[in-house]
PDB file of N, CA and C in Angstrom:
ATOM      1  N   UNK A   1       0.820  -1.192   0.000  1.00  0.00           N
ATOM      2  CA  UNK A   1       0.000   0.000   0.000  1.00  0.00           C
ATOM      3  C   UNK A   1       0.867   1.260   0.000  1.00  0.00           C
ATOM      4  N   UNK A   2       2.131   1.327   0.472  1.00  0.00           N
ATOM      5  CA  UNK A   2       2.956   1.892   0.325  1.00  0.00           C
ATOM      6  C   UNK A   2       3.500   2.683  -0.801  1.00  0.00           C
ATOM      7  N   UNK A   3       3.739   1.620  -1.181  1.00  0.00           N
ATOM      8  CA  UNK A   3       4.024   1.571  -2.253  1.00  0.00           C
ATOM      9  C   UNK A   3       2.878   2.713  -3.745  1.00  0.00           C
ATOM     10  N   UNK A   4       1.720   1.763  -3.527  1.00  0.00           N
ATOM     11  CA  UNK A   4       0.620   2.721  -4.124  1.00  0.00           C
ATOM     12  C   UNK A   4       1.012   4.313  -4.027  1.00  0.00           C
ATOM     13  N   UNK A   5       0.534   4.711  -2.623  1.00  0.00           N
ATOM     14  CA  UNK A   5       0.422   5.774  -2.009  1.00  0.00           C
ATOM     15  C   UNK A   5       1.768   6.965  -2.944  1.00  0.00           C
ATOM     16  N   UNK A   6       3.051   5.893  -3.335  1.00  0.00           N
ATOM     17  CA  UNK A   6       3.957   6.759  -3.264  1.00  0.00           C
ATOM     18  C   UNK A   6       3.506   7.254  -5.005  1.00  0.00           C
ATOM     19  N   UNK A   7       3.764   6.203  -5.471  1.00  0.00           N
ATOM     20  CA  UNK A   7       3.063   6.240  -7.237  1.00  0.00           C
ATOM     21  C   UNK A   7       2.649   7.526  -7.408  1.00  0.00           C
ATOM     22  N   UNK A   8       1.047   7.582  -6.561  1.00  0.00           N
ATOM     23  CA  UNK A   8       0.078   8.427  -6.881  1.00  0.00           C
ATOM     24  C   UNK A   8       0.707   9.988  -6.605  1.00  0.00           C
ATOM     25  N   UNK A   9       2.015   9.795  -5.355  1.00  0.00           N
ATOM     26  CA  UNK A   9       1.946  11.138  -5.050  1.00  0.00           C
ATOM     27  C   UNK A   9       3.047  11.851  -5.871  1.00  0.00           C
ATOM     28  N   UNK A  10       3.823  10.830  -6.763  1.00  0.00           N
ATOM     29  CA  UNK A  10       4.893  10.923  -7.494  1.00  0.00           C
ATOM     30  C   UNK A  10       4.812  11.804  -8.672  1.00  0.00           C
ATOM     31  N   UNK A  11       2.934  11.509  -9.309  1.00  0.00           N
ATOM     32  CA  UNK A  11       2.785  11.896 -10.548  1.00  0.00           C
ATOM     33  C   UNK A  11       2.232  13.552  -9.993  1.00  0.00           C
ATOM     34  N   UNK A  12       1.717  13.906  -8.891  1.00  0.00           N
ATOM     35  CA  UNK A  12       1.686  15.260  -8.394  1.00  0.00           C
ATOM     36  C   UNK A  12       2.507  16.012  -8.610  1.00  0.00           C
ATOM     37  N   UNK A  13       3.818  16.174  -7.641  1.00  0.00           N
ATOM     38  CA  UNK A  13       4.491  16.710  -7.180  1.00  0.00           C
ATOM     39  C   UNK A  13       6.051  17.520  -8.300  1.00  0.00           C
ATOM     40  N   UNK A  14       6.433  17.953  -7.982  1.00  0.00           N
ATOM     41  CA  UNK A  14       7.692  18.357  -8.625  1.00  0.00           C
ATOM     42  C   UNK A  14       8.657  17.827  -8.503  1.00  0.00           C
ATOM     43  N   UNK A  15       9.143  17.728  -6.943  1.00  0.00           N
ATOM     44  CA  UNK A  15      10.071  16.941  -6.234  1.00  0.00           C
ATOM     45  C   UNK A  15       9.536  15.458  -5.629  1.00  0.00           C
ATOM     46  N   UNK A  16       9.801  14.587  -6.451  1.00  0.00           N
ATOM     47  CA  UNK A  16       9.568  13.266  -6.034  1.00  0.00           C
ATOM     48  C   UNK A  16      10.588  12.616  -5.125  1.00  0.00           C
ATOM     49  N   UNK A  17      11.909  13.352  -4.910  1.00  0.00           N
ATOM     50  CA  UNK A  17      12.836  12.851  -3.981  1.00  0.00           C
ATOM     51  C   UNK A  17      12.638  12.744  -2.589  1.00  0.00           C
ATOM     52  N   UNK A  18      11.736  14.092  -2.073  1.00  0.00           N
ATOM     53  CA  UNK A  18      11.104  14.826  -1.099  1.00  0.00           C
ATOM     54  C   UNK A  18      10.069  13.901  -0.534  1.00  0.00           C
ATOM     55  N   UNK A  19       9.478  13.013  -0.918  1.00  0.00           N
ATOM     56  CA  UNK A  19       8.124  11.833  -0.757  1.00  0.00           C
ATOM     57  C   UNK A  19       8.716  11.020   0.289  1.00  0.00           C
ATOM     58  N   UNK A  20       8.014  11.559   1.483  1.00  0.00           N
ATOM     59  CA  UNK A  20       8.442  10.455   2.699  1.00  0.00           C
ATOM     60  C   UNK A  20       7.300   9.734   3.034  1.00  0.00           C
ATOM     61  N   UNK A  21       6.827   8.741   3.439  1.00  0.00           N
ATOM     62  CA  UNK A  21       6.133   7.594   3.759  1.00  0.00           C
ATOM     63  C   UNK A  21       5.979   6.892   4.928  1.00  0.00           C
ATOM     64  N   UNK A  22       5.548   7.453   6.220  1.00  0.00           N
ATOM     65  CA  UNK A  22       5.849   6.552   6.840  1.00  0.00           C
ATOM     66  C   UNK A  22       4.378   6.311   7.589  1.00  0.00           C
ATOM     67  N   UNK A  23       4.555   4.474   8.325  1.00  0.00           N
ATOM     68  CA  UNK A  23       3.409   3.721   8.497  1.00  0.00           C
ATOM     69  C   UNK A  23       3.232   3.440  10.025  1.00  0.00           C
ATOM     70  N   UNK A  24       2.106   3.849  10.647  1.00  0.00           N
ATOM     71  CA  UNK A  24       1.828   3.627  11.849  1.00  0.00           C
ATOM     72  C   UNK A  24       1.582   2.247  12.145  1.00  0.00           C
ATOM     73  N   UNK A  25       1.455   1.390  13.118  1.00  0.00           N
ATOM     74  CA  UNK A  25       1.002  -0.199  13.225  1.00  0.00           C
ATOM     75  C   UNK A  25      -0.789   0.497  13.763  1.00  0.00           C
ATOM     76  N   UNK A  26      -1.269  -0.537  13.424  1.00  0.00           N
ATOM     77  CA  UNK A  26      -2.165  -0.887  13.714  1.00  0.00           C
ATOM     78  C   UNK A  26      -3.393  -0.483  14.882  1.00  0.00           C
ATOM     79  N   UNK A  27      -4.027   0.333  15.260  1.00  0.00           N
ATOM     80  CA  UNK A  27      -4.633   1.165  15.655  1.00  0.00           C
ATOM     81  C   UNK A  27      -5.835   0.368  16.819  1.00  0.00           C
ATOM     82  N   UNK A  28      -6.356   0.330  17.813  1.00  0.00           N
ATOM     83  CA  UNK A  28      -7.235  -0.742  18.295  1.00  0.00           C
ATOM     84  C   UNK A  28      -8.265  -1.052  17.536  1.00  0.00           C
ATOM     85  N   UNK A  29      -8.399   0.171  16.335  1.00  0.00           N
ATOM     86  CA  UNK A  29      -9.781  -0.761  15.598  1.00  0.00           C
ATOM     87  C   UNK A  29      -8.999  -1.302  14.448  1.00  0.00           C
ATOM     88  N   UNK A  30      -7.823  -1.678  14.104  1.00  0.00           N
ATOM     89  CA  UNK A  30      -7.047  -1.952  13.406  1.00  0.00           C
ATOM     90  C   UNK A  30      -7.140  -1.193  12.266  1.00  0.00           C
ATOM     91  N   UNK A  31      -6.703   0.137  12.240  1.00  0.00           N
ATOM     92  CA  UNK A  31      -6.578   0.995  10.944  1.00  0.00           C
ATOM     93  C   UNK A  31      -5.123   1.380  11.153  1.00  0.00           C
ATOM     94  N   UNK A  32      -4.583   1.293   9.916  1.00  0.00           N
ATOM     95  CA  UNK A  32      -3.584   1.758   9.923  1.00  0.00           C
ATOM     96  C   UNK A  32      -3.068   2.964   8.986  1.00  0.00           C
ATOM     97  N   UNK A  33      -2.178   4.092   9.367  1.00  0.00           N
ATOM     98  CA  UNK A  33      -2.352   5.255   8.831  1.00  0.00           C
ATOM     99  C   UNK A  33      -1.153   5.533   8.566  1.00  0.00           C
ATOM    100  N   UNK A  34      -1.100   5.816   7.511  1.00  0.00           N
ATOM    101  CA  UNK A  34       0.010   6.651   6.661  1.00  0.00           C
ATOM    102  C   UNK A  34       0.298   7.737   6.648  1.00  0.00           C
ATOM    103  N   UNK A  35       1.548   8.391   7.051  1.00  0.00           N
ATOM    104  CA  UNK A  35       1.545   9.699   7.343  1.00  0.00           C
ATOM    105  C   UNK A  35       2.718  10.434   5.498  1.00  0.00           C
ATOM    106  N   UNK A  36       2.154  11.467   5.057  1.00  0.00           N
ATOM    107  CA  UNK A  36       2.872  11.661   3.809  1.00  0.00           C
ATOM    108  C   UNK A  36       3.340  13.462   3.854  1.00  0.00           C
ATOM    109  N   UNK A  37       4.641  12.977   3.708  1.00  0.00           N
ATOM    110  CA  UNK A  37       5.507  14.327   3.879  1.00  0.00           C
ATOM    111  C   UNK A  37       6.118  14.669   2.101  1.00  0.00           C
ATOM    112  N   UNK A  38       5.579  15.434   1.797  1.00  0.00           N
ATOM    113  CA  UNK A  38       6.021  16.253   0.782  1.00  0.00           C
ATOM    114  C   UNK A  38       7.014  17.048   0.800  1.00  0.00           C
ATOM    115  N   UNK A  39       7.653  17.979  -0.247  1.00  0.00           N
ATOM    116  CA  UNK A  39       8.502  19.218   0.193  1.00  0.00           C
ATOM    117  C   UNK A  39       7.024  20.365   0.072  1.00  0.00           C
ATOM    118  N   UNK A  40       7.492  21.355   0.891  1.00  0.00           N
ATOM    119  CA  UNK A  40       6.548  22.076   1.162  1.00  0.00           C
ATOM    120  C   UNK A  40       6.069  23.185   0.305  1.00  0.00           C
ATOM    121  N   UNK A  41       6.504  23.301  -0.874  1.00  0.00           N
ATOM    122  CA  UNK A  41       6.110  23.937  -2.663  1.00  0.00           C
ATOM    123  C   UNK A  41       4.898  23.217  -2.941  1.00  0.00           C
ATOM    124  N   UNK A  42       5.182  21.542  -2.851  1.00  0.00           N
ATOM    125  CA  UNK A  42       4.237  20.646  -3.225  1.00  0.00           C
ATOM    126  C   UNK A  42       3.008  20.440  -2.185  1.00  0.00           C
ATOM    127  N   UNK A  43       3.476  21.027  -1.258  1.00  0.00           N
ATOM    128  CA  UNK A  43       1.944  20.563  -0.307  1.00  0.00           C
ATOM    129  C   UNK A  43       0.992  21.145  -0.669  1.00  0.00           C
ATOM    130  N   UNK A  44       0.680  22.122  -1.817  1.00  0.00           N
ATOM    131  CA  UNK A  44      -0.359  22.435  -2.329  1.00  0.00           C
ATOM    132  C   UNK A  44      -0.572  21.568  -3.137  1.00  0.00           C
ATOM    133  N   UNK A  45      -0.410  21.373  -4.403  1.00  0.00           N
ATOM    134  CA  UNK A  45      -0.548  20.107  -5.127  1.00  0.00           C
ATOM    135  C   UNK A  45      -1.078  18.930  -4.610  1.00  0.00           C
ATOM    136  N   UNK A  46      -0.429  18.431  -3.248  1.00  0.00           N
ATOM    137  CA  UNK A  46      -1.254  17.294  -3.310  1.00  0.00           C
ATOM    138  C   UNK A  46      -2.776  17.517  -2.176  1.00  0.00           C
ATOM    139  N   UNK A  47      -2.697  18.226  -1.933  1.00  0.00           N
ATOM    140  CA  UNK A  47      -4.151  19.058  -1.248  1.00  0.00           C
ATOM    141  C   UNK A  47      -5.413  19.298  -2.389  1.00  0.00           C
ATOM    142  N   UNK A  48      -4.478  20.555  -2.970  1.00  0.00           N
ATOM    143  CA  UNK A  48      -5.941  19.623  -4.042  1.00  0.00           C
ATOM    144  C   UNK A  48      -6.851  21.605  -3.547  1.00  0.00           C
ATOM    145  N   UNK A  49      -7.093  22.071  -4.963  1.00  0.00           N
ATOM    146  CA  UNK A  49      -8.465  23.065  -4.004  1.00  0.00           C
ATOM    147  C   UNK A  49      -9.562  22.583  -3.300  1.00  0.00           C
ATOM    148  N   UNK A  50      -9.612  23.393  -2.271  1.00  0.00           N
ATOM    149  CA  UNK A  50     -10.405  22.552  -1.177  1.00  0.00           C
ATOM    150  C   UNK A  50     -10.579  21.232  -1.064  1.00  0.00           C
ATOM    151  N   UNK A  51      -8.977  20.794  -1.140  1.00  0.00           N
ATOM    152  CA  UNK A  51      -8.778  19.518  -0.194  1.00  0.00           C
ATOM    153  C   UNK A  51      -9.150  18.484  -1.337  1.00  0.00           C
ATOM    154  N   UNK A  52      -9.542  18.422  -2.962  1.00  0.00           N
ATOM    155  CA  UNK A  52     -10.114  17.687  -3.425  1.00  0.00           C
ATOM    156  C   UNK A  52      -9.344  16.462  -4.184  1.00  0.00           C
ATOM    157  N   UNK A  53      -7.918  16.905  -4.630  1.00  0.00           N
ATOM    158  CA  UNK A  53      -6.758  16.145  -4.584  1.00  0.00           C
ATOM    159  C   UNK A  53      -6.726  14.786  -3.233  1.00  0.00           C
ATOM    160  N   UNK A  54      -6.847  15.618  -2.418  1.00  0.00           N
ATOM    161  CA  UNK A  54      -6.176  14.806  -1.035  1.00  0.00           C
ATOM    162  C   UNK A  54      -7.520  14.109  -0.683  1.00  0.00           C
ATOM    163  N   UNK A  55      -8.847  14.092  -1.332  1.00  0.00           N
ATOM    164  CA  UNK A  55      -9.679  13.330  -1.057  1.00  0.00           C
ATOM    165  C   UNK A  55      -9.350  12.390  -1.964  1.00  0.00           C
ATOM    166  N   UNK A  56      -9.448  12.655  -2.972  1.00  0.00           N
ATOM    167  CA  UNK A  56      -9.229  10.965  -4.027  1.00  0.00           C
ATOM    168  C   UNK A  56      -8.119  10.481  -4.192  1.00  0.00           C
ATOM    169  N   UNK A  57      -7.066  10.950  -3.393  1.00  0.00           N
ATOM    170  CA  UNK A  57      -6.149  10.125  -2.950  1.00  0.00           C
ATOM    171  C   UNK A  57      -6.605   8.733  -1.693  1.00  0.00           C
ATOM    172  N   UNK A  58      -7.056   9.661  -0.827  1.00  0.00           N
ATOM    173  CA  UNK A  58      -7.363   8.343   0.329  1.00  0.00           C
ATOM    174  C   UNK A  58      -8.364   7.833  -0.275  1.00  0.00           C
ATOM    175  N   UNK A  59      -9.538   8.309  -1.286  1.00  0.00           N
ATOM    176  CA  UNK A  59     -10.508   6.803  -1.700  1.00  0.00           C
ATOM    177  C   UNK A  59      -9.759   5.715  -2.287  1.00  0.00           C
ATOM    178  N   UNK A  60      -8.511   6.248  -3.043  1.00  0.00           N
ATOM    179  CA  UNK A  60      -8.413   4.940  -4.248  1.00  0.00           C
ATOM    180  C   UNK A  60      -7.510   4.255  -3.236  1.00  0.00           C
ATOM    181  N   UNK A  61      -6.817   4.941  -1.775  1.00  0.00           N
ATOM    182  CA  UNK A  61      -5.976   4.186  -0.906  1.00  0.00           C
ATOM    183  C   UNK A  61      -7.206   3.325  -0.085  1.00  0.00           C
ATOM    184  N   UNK A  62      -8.042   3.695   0.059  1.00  0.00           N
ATOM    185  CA  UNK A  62      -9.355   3.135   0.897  1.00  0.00           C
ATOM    186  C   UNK A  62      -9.422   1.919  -0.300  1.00  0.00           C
ATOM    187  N   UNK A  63      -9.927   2.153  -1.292  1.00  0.00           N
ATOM    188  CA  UNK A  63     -10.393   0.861  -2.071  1.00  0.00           C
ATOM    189  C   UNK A  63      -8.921   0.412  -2.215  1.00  0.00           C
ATOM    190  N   UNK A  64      -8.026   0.151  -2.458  1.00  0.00           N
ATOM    191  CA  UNK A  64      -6.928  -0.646  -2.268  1.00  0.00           C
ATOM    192  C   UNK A  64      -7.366  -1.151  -1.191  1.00  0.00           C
ATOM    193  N   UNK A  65      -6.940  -0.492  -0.171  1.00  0.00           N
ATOM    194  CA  UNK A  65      -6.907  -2.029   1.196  1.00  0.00           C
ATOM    195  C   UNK A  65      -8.247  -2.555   1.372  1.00  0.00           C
ATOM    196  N   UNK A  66      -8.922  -2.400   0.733  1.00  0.00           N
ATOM    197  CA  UNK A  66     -10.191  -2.910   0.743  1.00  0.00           C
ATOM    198  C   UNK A  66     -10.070  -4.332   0.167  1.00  0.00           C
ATOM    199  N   UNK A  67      -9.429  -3.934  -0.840  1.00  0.00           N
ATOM    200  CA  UNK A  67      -9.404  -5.363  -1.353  1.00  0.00           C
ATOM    201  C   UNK A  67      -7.832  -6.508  -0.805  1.00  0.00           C
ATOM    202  N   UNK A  68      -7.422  -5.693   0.239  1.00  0.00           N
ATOM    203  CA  UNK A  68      -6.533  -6.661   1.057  1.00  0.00           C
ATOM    204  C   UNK A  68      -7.062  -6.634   2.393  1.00  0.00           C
ATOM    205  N   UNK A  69      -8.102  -6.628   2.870  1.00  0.00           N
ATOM    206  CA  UNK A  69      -9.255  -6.878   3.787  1.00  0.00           C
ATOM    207  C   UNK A  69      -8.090  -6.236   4.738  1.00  0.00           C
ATOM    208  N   UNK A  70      -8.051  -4.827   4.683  1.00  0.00           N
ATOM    209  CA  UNK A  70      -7.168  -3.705   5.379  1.00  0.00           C
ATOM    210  C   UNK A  70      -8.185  -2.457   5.493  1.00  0.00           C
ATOM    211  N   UNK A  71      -7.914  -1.936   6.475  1.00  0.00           N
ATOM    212  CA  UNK A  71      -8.434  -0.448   7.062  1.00  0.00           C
ATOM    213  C   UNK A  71      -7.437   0.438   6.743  1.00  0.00           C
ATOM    214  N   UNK A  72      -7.404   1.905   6.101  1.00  0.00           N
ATOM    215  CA  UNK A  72      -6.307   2.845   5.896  1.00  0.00           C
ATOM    216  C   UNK A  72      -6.972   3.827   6.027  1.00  0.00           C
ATOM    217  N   UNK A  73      -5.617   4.525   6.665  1.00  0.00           N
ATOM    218  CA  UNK A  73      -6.023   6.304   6.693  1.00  0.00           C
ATOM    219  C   UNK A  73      -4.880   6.777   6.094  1.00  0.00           C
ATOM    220  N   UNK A  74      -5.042   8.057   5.451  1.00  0.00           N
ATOM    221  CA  UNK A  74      -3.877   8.696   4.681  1.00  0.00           C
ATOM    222  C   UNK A  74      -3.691  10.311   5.410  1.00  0.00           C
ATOM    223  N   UNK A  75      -2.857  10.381   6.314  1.00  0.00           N
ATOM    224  CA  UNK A  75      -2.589  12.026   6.528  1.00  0.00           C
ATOM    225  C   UNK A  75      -1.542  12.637   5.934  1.00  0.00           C
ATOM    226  N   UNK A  76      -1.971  13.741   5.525  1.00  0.00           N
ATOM    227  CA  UNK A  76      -0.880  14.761   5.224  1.00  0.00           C
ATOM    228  C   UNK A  76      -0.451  15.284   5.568  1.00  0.00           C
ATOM    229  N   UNK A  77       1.129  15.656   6.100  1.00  0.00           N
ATOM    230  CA  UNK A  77       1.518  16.232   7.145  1.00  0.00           C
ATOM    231  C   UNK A  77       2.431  17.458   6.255  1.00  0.00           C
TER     232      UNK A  77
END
């Protein structure tokens, strides 16, 4: 899923070197959340006007682990 996440944020951004990734364990309702660090030029880009980027990012990350019978959250930090 990682992996995914990075893809999608790759074809955004300017600086793809800048794409940090990192994965929380497992949450008591078992969700697990991805935290995604950009360089900070690009944190508009992957936001999206009013946030609309950074929504269909976490659906198509939502339907991914969906189909690996996984819970995900995607934050942007």
């Amino acid at each position: 899923m990682q992996e995914l996440l990075k893809v999608i944020v790759a074809g955004l951004v300017e600086d793809p070197t800048a794409i940090q990734i990192t994965e929380d364990a497992p949450n008591e309702e078992g969700v697990i959340v991805y935290h995604l660090h950009v360089a900070p030029e690009d944190t508009g880009r992957v936001i999206g006007k009013q946030g609309r980027i950074a929504k269909a990012i976490r659906v198509i990350m939502r339907s991914g682990a969906a189909k690996n019978n996984q819970k995900i959250a995607v934050e942007i930090d």
